[in-house]
Structures are given as structure tokens and as C-alpha cells.
Protein backbone atom coordinates (compact mmCIF):
# COMPACT_ATOMS: atom_id res chain seq x y z
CA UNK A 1 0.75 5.09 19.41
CA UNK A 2 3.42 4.43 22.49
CA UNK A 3 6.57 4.93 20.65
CA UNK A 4 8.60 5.49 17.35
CA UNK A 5 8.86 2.08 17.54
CA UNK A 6 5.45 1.25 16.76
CA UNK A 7 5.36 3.77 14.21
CA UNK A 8 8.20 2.59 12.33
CA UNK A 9 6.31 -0.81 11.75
CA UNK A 10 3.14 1.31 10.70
CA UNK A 11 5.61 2.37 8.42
CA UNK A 12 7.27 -0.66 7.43
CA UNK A 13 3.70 -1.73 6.35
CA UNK A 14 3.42 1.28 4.61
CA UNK A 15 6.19 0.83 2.32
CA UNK A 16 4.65 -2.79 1.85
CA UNK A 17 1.92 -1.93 0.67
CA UNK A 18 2.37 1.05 -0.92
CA UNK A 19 6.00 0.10 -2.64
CA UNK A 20 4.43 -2.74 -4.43
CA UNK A 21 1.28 -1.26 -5.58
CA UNK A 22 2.88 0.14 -8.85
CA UNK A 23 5.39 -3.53 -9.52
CA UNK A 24 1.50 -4.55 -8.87
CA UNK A 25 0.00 -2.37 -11.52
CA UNK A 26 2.76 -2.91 -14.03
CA UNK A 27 2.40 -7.07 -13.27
CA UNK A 28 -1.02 -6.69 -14.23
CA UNK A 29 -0.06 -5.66 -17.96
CA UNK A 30 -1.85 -7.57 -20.52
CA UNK A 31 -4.93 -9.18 -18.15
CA UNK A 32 -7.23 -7.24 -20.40
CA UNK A 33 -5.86 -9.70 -23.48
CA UNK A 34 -7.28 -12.87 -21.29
CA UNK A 35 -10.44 -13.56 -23.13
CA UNK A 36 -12.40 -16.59 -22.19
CA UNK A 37 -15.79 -17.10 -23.65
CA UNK A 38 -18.62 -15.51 -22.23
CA UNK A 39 -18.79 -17.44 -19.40
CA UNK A 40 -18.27 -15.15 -16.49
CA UNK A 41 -17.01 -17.34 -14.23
CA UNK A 42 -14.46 -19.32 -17.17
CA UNK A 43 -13.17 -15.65 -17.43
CA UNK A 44 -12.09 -15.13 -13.78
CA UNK A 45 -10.63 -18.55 -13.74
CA UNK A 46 -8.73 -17.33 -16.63
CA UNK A 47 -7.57 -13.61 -15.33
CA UNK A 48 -6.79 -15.85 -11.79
CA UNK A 49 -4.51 -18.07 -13.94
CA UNK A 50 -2.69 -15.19 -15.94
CA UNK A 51 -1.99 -13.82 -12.27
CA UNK A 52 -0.76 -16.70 -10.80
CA UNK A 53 1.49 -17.83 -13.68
CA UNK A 54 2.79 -14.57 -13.94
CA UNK A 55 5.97 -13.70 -11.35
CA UNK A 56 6.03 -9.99 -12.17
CA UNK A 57 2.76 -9.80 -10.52
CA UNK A 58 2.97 -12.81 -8.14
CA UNK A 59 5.92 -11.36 -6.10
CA UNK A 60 4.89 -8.12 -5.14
CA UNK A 61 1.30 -9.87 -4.20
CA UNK A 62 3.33 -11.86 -1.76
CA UNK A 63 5.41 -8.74 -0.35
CA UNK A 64 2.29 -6.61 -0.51
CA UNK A 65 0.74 -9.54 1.31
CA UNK A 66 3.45 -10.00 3.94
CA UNK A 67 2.69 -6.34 4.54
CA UNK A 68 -1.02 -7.09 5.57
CA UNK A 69 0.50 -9.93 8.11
CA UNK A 70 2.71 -7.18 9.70
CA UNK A 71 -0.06 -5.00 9.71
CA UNK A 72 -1.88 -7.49 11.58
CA UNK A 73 0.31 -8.45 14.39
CA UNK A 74 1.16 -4.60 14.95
CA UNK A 75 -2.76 -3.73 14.98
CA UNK A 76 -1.95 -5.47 19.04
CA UNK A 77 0.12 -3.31 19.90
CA UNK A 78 -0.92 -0.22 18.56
CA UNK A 79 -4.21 2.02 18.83
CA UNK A 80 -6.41 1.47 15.82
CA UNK A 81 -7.66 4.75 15.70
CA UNK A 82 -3.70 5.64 14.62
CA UNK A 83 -2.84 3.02 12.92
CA UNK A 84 -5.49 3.43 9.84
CA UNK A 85 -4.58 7.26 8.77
CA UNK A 86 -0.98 6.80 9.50
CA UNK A 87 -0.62 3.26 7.16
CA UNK A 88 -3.20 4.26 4.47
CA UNK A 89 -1.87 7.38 4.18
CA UNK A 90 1.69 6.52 4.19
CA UNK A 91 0.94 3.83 1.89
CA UNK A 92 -0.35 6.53 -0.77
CA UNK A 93 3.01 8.55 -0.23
CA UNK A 94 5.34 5.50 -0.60
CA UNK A 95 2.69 4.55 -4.02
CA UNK A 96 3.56 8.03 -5.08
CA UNK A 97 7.54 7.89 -4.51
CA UNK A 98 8.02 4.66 -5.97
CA UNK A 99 6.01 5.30 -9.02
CA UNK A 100 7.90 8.22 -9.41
CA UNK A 101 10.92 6.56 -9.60
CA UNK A 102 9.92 3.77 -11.80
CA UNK A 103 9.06 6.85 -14.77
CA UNK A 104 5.42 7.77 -13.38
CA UNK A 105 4.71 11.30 -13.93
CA UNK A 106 3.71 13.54 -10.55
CA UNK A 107 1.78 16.42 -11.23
CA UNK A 108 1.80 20.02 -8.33
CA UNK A 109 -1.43 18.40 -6.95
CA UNK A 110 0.27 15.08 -6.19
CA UNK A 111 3.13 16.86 -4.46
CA UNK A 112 0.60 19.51 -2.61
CA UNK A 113 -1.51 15.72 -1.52
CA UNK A 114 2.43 14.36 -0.36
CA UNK A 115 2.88 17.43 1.68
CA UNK A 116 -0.79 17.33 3.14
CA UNK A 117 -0.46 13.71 4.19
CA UNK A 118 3.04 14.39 5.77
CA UNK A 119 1.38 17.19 8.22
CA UNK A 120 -1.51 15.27 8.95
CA UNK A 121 0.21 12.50 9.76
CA UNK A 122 2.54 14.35 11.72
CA UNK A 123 -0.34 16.03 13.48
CA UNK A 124 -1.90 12.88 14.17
CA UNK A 125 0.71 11.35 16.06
CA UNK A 126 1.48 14.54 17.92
CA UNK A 127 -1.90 15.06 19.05
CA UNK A 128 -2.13 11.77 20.27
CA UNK A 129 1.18 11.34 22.20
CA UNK A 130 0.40 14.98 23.70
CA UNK A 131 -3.45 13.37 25.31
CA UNK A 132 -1.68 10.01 25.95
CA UNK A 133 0.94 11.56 28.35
């Protein structure tokens, strides 16, 4: 990683991702009333509709999807050996945080995880800048 810059968008895809995953999770309510018959395939069909036609689940796709294009056009600028552990891990701290504060419950071990992440990523970035120079 050459700069804050470049980790702010690792971080901008972070919050992508991982700020949609739990509008994604409460979209998602009620896919497990879609019955179809037991045709396998007529049930997918049928759980793909019920996704599509539903806008509390198709808008964060789209902004967790957006996320994935950033992530893309920053993966040329940036080292992938940094960019994976700082956006997947980031991602699970910005899942965490906005879960949180749509009535989620966090538990010591989530909070012990948060702090974890935040030193390895720190460390990560650190050690790389310091063998980059």
C-alpha cells in the first residue's frame, strides 16, 4: 500500500461491503416462506424472484455490488497481498458496527475480534510501508 489514499478506498469498499451485509440479511426476511414444488430448479427461480422484486434487499445488493467494482479498479493500484486482510477484515468490523446500530446484540468476544482486527490491520500496513521504504 503507497499511501492513505489507497487505504481509504480499501476502506471505502469496506464499508460497502460490510455496511450492507446486515440491510442484506434483514432484506432477505421471509425467503424461507418461498415454496415452489419440489422442483429444485422452480425453487431457485422462485427465491431469485422474491429477491429481485424485493427493494429492501435489491438496494443494498447494488451498493454492496458497487463496492466489489471499487474494489476492483483499486486492486491496480494497490498490492494484493494488502488489500485482502485490510478489506475483509474491515468489512467484518463495519458488519459488526452497523449491526450494532441497527439493534444487533455484540457480545465481549465480538468486541475482543473488533480490537484484534484493528491491530492487525494496523500492523499490516505498518509492516509493509516500513519494507516498502
Amino acid at each position: 500500500m503507497n499511501s492513505l489514499v489507497e487505504f481509504m478506498w480499501l476502506t471505502a469498499v469496506a464499508l460497502l461491503w460490510g455496511g450492507t451485509n446486515p440491510f442484506l440479511k434483514k432484506g432477505g426476511t421471509g425467503i424461507q416462506k418461498v415454496k415452489a414444488q419440489t422442483n429444485i430448479v422452480k425453487q431457485f427461480v422462485c427465491e431469485m424472484w422474491f429477491l429481485l422484486c424485493n427493494w429492501k434487499y435489491l438496494l443494498p445488493f447494488i451498493i454492496n455490488q458497487s463496492g466489489s467494482v471499487l474494489f476492483y479498479i483499486t486492486l491496480s493500484k494497490v498490492d494484493l497481498s494488502q488489500a485482502v486482510p485490510v478489506t475483509n477484515s474491515l468489512t467484518f468490523l463495519f458488519t459488526t458496527v452497523i449491526g450494532f446500530l441497527l439493534g444487533e446484540e455484540i457480545n465481549k468476544e465480538t468486541l475482543v475480534g473488533i480490537g484484534c482486527i484493528l491491530v492487525g490491520v494496523s500492523l499490516c500496513v505498518l509492516d509493509y510501508n516500513e519494507n516498502k521504504l
